[in-house]
C-alpha atoms as a PDB file:
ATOM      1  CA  UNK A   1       0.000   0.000   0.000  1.00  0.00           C
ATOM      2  CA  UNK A   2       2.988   2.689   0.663  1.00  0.00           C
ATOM      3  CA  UNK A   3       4.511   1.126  -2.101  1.00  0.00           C
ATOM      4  CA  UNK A   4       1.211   2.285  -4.619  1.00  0.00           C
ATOM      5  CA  UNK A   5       1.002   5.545  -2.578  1.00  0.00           C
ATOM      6  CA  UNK A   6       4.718   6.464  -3.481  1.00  0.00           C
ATOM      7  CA  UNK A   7       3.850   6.080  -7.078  1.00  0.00           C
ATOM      8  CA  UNK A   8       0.810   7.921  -6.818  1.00  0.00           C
ATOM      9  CA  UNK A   9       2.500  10.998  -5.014  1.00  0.00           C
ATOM     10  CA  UNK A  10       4.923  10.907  -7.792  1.00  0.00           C
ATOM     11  CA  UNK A  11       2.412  11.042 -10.605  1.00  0.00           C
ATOM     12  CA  UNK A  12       1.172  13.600  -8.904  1.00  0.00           C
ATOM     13  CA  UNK A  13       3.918  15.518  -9.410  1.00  0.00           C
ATOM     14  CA  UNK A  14       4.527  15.518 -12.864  1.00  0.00           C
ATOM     15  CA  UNK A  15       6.147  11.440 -12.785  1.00  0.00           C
ATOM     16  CA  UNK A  16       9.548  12.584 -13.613  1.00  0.00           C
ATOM     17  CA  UNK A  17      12.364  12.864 -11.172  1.00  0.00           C
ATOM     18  CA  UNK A  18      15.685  14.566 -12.949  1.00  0.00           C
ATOM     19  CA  UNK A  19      19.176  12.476 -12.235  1.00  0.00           C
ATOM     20  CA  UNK A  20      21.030  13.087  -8.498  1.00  0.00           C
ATOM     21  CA  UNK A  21      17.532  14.747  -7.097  1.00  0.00           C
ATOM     22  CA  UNK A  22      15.674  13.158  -3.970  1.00  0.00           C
ATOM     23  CA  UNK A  23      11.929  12.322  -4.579  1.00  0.00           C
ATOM     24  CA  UNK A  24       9.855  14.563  -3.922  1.00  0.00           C
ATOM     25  CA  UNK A  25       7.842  12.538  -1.847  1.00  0.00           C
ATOM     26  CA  UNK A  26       6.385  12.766   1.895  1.00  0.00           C
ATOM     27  CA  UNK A  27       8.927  10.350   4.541  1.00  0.00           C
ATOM     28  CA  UNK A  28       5.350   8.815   6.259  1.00  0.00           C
ATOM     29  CA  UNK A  29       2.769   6.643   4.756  1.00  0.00           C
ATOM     30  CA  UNK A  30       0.209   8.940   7.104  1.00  0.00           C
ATOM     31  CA  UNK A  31       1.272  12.254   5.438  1.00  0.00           C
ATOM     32  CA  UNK A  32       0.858  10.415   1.417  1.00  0.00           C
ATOM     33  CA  UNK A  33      -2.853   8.965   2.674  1.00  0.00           C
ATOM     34  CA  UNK A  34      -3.581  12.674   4.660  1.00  0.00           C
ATOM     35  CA  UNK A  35      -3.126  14.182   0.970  1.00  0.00           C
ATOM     36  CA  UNK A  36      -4.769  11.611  -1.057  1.00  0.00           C
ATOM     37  CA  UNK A  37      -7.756  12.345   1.001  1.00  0.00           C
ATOM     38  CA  UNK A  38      -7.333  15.884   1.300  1.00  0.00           C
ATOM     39  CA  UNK A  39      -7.303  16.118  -2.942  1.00  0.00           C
ATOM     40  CA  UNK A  40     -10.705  15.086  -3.084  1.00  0.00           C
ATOM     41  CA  UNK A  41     -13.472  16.968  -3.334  1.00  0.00           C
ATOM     42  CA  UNK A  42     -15.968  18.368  -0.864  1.00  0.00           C
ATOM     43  CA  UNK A  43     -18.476  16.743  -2.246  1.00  0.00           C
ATOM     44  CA  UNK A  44     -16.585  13.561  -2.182  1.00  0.00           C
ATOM     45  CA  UNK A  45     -14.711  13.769   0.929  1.00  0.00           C
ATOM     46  CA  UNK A  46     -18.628  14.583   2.525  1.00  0.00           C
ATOM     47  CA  UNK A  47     -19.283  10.988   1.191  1.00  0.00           C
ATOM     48  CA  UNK A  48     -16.129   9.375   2.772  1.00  0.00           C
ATOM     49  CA  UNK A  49     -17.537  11.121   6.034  1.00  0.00           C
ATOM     50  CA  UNK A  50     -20.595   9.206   5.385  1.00  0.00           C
ATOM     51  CA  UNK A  51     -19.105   5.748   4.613  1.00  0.00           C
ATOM     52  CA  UNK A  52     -16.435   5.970   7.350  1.00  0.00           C
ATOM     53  CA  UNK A  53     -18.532   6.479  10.304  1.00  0.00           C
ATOM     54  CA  UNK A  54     -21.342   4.072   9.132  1.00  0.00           C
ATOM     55  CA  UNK A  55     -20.832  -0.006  10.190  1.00  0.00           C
ATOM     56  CA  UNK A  56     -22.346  -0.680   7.016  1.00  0.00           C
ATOM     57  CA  UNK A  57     -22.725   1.632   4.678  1.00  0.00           C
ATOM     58  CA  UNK A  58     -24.840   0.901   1.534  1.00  0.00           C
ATOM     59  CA  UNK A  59     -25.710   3.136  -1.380  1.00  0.00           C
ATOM     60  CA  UNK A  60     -28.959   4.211  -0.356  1.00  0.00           C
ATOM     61  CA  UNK A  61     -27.980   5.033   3.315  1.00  0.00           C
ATOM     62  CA  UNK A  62     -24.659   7.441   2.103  1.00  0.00           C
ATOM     63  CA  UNK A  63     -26.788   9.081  -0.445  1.00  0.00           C
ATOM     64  CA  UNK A  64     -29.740  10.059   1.783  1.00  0.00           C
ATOM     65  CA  UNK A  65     -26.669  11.007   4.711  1.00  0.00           C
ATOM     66  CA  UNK A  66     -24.667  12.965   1.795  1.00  0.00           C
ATOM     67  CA  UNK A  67     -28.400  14.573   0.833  1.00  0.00           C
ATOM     68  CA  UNK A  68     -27.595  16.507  -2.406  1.00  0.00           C
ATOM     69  CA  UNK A  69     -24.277  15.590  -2.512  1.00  0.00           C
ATOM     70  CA  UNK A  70     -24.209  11.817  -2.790  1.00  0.00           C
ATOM     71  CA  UNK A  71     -24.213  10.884  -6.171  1.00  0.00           C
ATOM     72  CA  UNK A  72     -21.734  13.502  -7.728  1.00  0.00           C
ATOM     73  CA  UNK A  73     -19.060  12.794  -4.357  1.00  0.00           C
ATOM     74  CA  UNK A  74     -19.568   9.135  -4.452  1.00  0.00           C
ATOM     75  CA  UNK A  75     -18.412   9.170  -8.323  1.00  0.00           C
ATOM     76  CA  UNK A  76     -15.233  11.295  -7.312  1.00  0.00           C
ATOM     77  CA  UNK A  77     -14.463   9.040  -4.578  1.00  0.00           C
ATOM     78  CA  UNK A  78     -14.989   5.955  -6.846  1.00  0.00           C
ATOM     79  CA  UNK A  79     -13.013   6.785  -9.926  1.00  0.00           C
ATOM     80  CA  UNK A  80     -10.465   8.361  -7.489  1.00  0.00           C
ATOM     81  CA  UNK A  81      -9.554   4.550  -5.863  1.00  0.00           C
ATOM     82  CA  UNK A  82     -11.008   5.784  -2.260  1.00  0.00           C
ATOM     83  CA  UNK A  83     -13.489   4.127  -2.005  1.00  0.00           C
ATOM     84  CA  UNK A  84     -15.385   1.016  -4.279  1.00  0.00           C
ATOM     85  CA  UNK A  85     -17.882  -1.057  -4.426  1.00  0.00           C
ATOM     86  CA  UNK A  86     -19.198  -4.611  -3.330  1.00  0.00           C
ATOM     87  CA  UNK A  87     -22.639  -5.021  -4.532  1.00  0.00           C
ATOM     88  CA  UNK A  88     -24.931  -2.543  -2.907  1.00  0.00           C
ATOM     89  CA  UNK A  89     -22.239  -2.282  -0.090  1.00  0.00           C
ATOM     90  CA  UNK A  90     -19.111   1.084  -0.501  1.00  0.00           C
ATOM     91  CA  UNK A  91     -16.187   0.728   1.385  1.00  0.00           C
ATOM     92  CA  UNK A  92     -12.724   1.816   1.298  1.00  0.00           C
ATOM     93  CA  UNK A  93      -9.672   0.663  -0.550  1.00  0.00           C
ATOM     94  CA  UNK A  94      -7.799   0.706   2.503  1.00  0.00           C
ATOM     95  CA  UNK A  95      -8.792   1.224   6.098  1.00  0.00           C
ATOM     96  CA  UNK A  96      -6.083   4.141   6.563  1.00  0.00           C
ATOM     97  CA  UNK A  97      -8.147   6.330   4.441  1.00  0.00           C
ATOM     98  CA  UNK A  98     -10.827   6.191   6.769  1.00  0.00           C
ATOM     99  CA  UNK A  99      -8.727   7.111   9.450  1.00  0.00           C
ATOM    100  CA  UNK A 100      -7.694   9.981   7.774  1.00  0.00           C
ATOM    101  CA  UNK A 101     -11.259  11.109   7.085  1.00  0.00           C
ATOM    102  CA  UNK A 102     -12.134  10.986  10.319  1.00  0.00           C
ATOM    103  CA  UNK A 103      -8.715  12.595  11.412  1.00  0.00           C
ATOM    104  CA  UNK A 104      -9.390  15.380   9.334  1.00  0.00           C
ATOM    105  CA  UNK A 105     -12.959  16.537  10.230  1.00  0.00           C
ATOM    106  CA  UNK A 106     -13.740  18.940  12.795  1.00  0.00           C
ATOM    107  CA  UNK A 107     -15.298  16.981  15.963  1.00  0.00           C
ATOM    108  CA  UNK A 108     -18.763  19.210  15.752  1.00  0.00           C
ATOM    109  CA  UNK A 109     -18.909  18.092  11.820  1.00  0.00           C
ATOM    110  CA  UNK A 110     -18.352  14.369  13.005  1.00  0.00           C
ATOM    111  CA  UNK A 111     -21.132  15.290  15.337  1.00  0.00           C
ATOM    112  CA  UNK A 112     -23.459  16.303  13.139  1.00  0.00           C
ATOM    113  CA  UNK A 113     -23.400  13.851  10.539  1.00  0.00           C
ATOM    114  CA  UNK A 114     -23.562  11.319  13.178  1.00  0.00           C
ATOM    115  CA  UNK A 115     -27.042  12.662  13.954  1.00  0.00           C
ATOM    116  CA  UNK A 116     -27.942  12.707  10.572  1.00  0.00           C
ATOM    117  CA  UNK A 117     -27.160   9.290  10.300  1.00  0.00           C
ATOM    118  CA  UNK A 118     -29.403   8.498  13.829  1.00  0.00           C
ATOM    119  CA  UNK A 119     -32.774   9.663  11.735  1.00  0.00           C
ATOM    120  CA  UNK A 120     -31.870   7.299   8.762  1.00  0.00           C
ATOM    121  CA  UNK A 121     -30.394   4.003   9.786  1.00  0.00           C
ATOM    122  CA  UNK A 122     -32.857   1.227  10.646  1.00  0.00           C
ATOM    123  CA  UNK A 123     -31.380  -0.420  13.118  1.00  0.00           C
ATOM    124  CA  UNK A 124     -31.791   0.352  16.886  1.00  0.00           C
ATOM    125  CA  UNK A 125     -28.843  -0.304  17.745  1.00  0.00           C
ATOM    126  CA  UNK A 126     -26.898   1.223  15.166  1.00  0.00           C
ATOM    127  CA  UNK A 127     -29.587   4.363  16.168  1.00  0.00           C
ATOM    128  CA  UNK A 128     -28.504   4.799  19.905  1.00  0.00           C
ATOM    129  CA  UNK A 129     -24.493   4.394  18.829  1.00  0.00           C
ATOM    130  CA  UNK A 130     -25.221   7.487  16.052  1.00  0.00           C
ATOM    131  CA  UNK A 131     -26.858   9.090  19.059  1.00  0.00           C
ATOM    132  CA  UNK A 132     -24.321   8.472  21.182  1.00  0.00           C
ATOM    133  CA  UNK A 133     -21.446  10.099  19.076  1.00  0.00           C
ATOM    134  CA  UNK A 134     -23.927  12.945  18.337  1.00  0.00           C
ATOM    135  CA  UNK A 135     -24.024  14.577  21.394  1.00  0.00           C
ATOM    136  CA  UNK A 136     -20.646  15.594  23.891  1.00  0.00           C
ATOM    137  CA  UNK A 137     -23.182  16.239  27.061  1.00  0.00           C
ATOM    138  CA  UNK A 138     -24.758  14.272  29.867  1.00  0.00           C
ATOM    139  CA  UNK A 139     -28.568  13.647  27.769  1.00  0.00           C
ATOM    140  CA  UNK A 140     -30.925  11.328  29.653  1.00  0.00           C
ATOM    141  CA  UNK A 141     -32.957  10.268  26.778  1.00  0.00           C
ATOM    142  CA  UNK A 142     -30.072   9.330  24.358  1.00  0.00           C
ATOM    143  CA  UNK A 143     -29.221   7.405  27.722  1.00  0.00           C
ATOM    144  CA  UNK A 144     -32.270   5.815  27.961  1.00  0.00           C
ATOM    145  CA  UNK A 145     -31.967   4.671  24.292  1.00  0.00           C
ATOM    146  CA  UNK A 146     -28.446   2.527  24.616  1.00  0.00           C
ATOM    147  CA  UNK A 147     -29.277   1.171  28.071  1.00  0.00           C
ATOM    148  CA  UNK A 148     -32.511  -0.620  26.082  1.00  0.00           C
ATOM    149  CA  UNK A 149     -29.831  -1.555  22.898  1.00  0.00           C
ATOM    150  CA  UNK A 150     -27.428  -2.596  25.145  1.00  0.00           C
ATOM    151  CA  UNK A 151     -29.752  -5.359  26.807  1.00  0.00           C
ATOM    152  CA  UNK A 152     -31.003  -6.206  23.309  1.00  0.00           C
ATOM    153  CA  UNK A 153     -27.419  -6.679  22.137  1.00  0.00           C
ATOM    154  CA  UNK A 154     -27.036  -8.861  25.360  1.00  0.00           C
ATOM    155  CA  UNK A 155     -30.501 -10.619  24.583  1.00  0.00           C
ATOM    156  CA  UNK A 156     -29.042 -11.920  20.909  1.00  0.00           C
ATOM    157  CA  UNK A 157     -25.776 -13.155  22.559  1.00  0.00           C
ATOM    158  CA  UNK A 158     -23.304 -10.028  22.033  1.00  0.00           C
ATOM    159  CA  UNK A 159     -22.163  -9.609  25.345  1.00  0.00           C
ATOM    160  CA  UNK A 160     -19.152  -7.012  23.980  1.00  0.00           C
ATOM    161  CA  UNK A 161     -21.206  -4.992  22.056  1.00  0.00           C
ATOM    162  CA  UNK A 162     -23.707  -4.571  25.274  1.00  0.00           C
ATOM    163  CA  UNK A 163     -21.151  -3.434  27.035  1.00  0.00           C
ATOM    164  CA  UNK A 164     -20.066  -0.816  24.973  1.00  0.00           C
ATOM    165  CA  UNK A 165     -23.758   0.398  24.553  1.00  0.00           C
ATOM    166  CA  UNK A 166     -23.599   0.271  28.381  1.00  0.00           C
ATOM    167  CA  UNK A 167     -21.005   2.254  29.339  1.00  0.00           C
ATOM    168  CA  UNK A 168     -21.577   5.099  26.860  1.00  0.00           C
ATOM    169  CA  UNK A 169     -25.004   4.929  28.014  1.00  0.00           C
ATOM    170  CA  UNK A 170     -23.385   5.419  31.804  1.00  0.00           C
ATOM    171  CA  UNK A 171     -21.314   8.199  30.307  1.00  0.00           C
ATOM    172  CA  UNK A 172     -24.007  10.207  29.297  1.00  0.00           C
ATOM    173  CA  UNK A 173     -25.946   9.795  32.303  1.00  0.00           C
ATOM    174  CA  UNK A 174     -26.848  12.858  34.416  1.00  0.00           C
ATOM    175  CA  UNK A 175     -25.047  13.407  37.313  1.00  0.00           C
ATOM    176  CA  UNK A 176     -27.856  14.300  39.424  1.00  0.00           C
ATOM    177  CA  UNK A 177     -29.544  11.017  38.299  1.00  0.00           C
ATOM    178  CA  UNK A 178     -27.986   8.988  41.422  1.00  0.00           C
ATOM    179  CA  UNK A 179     -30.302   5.646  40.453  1.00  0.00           C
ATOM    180  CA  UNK A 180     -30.061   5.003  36.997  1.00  0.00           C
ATOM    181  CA  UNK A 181     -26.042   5.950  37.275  1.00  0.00           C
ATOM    182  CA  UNK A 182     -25.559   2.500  40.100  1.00  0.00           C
ATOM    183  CA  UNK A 183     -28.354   0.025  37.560  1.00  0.00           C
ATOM    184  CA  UNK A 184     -26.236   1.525  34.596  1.00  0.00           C
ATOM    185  CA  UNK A 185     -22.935   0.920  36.233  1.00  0.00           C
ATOM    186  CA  UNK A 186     -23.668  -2.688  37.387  1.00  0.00           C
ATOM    187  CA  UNK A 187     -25.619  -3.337  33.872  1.00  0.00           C
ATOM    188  CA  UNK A 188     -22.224  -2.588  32.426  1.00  0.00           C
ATOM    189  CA  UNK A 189     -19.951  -4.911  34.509  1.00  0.00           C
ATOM    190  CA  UNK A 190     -22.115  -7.825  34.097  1.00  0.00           C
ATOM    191  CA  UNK A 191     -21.894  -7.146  30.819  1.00  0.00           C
ATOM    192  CA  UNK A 192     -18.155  -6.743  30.227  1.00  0.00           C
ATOM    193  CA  UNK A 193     -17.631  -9.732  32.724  1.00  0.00           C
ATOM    194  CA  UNK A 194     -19.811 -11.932  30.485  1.00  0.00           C
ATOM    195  CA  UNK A 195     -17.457 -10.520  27.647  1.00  0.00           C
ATOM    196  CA  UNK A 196     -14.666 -11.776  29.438  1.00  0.00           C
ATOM    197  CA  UNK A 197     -13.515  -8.737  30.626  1.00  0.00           C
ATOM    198  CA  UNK A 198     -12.720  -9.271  34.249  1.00  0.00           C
ATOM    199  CA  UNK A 199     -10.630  -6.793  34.814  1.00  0.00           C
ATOM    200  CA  UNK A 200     -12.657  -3.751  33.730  1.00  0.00           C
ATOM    201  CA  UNK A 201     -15.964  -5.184  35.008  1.00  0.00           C
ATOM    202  CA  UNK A 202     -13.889  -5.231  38.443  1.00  0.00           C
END
């Protein structure tokens, strides 16, 4: 993957390198995938906001998240070897370049297009973790709303994903709210214990 990068960068730069002179080239692999991502578009990188913080993000979910510009930033990101497709299903070439998307957006923007993505995806789960990431203070109804995903995750056997429903729904838990902080609390040790992890459920 550097390897391909390298060549990229190069092209990039006009593909010709004149006798006894260095490349022209960034030393990291993070600084050649922070500028393939930064050369997209705004349109497109909107879309690779989209795809990277959905768990599965199809066609017709990043279009309605993107709104008006889905269709025209999912092409850029497409033909520029971002992102592709598998069936109904876009992803990215490499997992770096989501990093870097999300590395390179402003936390409130992350924010909001998590809560975008809350009114659209049909999953509760998937609903309360949008939610989740949406908001940065204590909100007892986005609480409310991963303390009932994370016992459905526990109900269907997924004892580490109910505990990470649990705790953020313990982080975002009102101080004042004495009672539901303690069933929260213990509701996330059982499950992390039944996860296997002693240690933090200690």
């Amino acid at each position: 993957f550097f390897a391909l990068e390298l060549a990229r960068a190069l092209q990039r730069r006009g593909g010709r390198v004149e006798p006894g002179t260095e490349l022209p080239l960034p030393p990291a692999l993070e600084a050649l995938v922070h500028e393939r991502i930064g050369a997209l578009g705004s349109d497109a990188r909107a879309v690779a906001l989209v795809v990277a913080a959905l768990a599965e993000p199809t066609v017709a979910l990043v279009e309605a998240a993107a709104e008006h510009r889905g269709a025209r930033g999912m092409t850029e990101a497409l033909e520029a070897g971002v992102l592709e497709l598998d069936g109904e299903r876009l992803r990215f070439t490499h997992p770096l370049f989501a990093s870097s998307v999300l590395a390179r957006t402003p936390p409130a923007e992350r924010r909001a297009v998590h809560a975008r993505l809350a009114a659209l995806v049909p999953d509760a789960e998937a609903r309360a973790r949008h939610l989740a990431l949406a908001v940065v203070r204590p909100d007892p109804i986005v609480a409310d709303e991963l303390e009932t995903a994370a016992r459905r995750a526990r109900a269907r056997g997924a004892p580490a994903g109910a505990a990470e429903l649990a705790e953020q729904a313990l982080r975002l838990t009102p101080p004042d709210d004495e009672r539901a902080a303690r069933r929260r609390s213990v509701d996330a040790a059982e499950h992390l214990f039944a996860a296997g992890d002693v240690a933090r459920a200690i």
